[in-house]
Protein backbone atom coordinates (compact mmCIF):
# COMPACT_ATOMS: atom_id res chain seq x y z
CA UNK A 1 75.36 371.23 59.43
CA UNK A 2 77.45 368.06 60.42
CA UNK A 3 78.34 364.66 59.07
CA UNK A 4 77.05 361.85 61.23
CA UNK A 5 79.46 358.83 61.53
CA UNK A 6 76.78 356.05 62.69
CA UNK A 7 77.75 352.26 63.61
CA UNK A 8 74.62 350.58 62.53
CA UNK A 9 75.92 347.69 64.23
CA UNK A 10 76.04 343.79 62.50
CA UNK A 11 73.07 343.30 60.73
CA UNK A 12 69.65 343.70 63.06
CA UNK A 13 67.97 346.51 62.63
CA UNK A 14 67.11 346.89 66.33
CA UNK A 15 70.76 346.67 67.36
CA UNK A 16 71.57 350.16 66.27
CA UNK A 17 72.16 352.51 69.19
CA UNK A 18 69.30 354.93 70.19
CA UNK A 19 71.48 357.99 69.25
CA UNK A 20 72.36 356.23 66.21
CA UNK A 21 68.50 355.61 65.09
CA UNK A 22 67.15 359.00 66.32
CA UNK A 23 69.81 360.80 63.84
CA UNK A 24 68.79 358.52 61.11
CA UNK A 25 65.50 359.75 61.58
CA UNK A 26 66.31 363.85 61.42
CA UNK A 27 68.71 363.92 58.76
CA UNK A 28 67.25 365.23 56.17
CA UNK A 29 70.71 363.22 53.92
CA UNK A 30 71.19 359.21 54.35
CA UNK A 31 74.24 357.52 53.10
CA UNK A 32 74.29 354.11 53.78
CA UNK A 33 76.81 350.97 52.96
CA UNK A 34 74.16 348.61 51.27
CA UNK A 35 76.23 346.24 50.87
CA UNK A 36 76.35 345.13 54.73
CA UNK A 37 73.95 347.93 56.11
CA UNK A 38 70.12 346.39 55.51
CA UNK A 39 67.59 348.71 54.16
CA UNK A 40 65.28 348.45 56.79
CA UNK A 41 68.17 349.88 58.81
CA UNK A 42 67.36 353.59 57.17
CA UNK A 43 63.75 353.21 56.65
CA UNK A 44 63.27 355.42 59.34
CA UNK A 45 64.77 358.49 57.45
CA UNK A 46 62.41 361.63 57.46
CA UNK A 47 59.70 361.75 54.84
CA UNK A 48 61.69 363.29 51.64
CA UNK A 49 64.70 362.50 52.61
CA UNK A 50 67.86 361.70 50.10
CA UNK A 51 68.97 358.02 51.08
CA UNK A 52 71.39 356.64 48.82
CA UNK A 53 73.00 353.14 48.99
CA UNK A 54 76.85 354.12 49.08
CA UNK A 55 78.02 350.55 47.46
CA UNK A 56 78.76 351.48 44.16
CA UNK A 57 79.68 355.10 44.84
CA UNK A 58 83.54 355.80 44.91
CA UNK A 59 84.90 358.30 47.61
CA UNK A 60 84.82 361.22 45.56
CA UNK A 61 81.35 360.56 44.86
CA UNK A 62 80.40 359.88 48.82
CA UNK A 63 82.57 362.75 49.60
CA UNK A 64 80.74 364.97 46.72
CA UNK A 65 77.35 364.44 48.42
CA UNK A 66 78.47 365.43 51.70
CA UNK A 67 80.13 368.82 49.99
CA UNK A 68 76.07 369.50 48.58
CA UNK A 69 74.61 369.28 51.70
CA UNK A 70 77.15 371.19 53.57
CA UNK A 71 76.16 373.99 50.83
CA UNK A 72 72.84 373.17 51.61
CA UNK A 73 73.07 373.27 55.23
CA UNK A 74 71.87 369.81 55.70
CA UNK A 75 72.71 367.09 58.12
CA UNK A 76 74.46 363.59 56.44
CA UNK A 77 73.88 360.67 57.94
CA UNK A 78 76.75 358.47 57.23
CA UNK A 79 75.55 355.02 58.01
CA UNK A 80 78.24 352.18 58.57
CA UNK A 81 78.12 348.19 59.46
CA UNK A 82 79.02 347.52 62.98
CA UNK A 83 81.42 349.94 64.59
CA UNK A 84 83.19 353.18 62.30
CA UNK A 85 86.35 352.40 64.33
CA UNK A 86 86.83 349.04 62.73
CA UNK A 87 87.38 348.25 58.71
CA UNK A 88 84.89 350.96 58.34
CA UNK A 89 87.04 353.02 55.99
CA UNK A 90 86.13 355.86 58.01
CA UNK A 91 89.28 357.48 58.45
CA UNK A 92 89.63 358.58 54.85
CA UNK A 93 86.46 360.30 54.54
CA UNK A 94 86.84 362.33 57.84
CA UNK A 95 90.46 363.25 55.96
CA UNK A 96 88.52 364.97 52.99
CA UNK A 97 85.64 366.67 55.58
CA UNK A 98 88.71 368.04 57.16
CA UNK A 99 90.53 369.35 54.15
CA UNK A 100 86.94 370.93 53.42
CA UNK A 101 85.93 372.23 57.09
CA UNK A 102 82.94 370.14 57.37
CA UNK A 103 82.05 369.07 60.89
CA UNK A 104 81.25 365.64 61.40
CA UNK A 105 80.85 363.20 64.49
CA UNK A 106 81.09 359.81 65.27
CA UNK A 107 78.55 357.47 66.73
CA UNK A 108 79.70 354.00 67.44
CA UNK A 109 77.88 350.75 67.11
CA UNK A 110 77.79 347.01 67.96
CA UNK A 111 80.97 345.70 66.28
CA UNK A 112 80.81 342.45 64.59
CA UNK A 113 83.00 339.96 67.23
CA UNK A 114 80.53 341.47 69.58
CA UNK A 115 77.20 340.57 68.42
CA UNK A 116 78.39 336.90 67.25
CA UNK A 117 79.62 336.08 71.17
CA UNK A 118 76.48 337.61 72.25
CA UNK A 119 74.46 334.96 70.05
CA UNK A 120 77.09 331.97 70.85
CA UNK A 121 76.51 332.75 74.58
CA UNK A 122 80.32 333.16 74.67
CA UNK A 123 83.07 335.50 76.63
CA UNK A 124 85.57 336.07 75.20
CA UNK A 125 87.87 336.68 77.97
CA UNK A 126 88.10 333.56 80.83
CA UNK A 127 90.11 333.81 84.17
CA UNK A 128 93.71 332.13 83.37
CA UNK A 129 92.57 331.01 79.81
CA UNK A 130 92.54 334.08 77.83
CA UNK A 131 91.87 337.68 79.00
CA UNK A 132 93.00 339.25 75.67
CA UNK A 133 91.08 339.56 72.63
CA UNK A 134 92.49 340.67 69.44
CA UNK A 135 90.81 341.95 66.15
CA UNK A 136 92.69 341.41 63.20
CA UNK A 137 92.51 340.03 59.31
CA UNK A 138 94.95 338.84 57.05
CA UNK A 139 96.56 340.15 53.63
CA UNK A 140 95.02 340.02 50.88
CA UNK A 141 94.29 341.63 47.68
CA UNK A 142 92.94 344.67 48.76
CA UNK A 143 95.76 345.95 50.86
CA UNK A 144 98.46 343.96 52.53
CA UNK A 145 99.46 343.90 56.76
CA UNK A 146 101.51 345.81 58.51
CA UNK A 147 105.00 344.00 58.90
CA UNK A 148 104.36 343.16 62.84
CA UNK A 149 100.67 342.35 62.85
CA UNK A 150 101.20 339.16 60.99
CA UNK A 151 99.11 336.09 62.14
CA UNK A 152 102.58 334.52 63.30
CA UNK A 153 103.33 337.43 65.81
CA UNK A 154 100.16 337.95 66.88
CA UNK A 155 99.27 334.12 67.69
CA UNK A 156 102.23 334.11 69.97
CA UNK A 157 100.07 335.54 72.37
CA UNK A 158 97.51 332.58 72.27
CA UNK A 159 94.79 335.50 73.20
CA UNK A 160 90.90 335.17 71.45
CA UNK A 161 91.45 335.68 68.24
CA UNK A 162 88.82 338.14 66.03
CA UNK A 163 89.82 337.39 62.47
CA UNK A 164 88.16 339.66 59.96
CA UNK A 165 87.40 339.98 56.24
CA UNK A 166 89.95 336.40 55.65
CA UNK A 167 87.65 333.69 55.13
CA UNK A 168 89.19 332.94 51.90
CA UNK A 169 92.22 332.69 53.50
CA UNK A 170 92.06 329.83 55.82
CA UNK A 171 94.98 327.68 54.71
CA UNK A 172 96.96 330.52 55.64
CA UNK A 173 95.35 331.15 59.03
CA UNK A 174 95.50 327.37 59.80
CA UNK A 175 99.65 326.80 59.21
CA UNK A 176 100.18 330.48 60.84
CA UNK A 177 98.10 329.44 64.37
CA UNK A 178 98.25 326.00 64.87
CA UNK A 179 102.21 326.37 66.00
CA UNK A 180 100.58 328.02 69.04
CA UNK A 181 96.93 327.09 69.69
CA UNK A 182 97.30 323.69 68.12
CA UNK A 183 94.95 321.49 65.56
CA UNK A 184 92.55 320.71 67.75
CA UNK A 185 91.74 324.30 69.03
CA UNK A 186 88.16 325.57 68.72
CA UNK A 187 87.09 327.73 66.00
CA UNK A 188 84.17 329.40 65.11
CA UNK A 189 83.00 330.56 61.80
CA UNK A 190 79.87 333.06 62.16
CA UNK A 191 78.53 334.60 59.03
CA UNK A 192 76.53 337.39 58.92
CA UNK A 193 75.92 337.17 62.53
CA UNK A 194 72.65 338.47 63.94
CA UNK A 195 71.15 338.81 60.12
CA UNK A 196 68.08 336.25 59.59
CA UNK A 197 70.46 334.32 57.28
CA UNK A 198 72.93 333.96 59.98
CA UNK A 199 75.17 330.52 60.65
CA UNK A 200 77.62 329.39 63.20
CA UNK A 201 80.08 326.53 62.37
CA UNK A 202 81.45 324.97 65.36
CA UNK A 203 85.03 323.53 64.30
CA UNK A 204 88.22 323.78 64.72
CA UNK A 205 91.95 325.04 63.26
CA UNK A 206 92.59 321.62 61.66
CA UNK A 207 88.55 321.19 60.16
CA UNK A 208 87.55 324.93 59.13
CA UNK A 209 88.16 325.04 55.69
CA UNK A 210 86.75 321.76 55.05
CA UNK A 211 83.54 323.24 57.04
CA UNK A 212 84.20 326.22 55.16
CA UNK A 213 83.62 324.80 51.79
CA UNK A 214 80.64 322.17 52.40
CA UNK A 215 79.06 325.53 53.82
CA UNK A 216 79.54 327.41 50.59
CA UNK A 217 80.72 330.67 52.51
CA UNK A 218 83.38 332.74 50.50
CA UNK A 219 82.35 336.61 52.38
CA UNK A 220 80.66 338.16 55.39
CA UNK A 221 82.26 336.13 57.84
CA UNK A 222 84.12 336.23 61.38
CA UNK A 223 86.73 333.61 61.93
CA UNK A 224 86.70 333.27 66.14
CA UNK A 225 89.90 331.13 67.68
CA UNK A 226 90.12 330.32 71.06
CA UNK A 227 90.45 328.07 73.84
CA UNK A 228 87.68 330.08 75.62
CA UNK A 229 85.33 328.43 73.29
CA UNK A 230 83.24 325.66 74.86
CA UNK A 231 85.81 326.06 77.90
CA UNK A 232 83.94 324.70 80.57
CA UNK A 233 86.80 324.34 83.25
CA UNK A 234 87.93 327.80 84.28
CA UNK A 235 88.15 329.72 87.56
CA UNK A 236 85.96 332.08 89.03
CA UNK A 237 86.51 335.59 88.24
CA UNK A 238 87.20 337.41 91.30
CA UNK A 239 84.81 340.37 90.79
CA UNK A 240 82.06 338.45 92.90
CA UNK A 241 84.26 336.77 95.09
CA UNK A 242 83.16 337.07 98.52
CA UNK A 243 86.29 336.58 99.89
CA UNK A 244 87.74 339.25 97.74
CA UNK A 245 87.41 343.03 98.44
CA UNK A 246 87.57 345.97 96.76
CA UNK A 247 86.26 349.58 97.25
CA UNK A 248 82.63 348.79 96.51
CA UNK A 249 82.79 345.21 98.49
CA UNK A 250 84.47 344.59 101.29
CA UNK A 251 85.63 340.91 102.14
CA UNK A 252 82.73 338.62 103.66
CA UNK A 253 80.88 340.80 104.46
CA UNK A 254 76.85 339.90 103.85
CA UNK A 255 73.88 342.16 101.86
CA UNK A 256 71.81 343.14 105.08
CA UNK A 257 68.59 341.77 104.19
CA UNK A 258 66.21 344.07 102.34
CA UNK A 259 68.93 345.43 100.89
CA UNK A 260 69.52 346.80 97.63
């Protein structure tokens, strides 16, 4: 028996991996996060399976049903948004399976920042304008940051900026960045990206939360900050440079024709 960790990726059904859907369909146990996980998602479960929406569950509760079909000698599968290695609160459960000596394993997904640059057309790394990209969020109720992952170290860097679960925190995003990226720097607000719902608001450090608010969005959304957005001036990456070699390529020289 072992608990599956699966990444059902940002909202589409079909962007779950194939590992990801194939265990879905032969576990005989289905957790899911309903709140961000769609239903159509586990659909697929085996005839007489037990799916449950994990939402309103607490962790002993999750934890509880995992410990039954252990006894059982049932496969769980655990099914997350996006990827288990980010905000997935995935770290705590695998603490309990290990307490109890419950196998598990992790299958990742399509996080989140992924799946939104995919849809904007965007990446998020450019030659000499940003080849860094970091994930993040900001305090707030919930739990606070860790002392040096604040917004005002972290925008130092003037890197792409992911910024997760803070979209009721913009006046404090705005007065932390703008000392390095500036007013006018392009942001992008994408909620519930890849879900039929979804929305992309083009803006920018100094208009967001104005955008923000004639949009009605208070959850569910990715806060992207960059200069690589819209960048149109930017050099060519050097990876299909012909006059740049490297142990697949060597300098200048030609495809033979017919070749593959």
């Amino acid at each position: 028996m072992t608990v599956y960790f699966i990444g059902a990726g940002p909202g589409a059904p079909d962007l779950i991996t194939v590992r990801g859907l194939k265990l879905i369909e032969s576990c005989p146990v289905c957790l899911f996060a309903g709140s961000l996980v769609p239903e159509e998602t586990v659909k697929c479960a085996p005839e007489g399976a037990l799916v449950m929406d994990t939402a309103p569950m607490h962790l002993d509760d999750i934890v509880a049903e995992m410990e039954k079909a252990h006894a059982d000698g049932k496969d769980v599968a655990r099914v997350h948004s996006g990827d288990p290695s980010i905000y997935g609160a995935t770290a705590e459960q695998m603490r309990r399976l290990d307490a109890l000596n419950i196998p598990y394993e992790v299958v990742p997904g399509v996080p989140a920042f992924a799946a939104a640059a995919a849809k904007l057309k965007a990446e998020l790394t450019l030659p000499e304008i940003a080849q860094t990209v970091i994930i993040t969020r900001t305090g707030m109720k919930a739990s606070s940051m860790p002392e040096f992952e604040t917004l005002e170290i972290l925008g130092k860097s003037r890197a792409t900026l992911a910024i997760h679960l803070s979209i009721r925190n913009l006046n404090y995003v705005r007065d932390a960045l703008v000392p390095y990226y500036g007013e006018d720097c392009p942001v992008i607000i994408a909620y519930r990206a890849t879900w039929p719902d979804e929305k992309f608001i083009h803006t920018t450090l100094d208009g967001m939360k104005e955008e923000v608010r004639k949009e009605k969005i208070t959850r569910t959304a990715l806060i992207l900050v960059g200069r690589v957005f819209g960048q149109k001036e930017f050099r060519d990456s050097d990876l299909y440079n012909a006059e740049f070699s490297h142990v697949l390529r060597n300098r200048g020289k030609k495809k033979a024709a017919g070749a593959a």
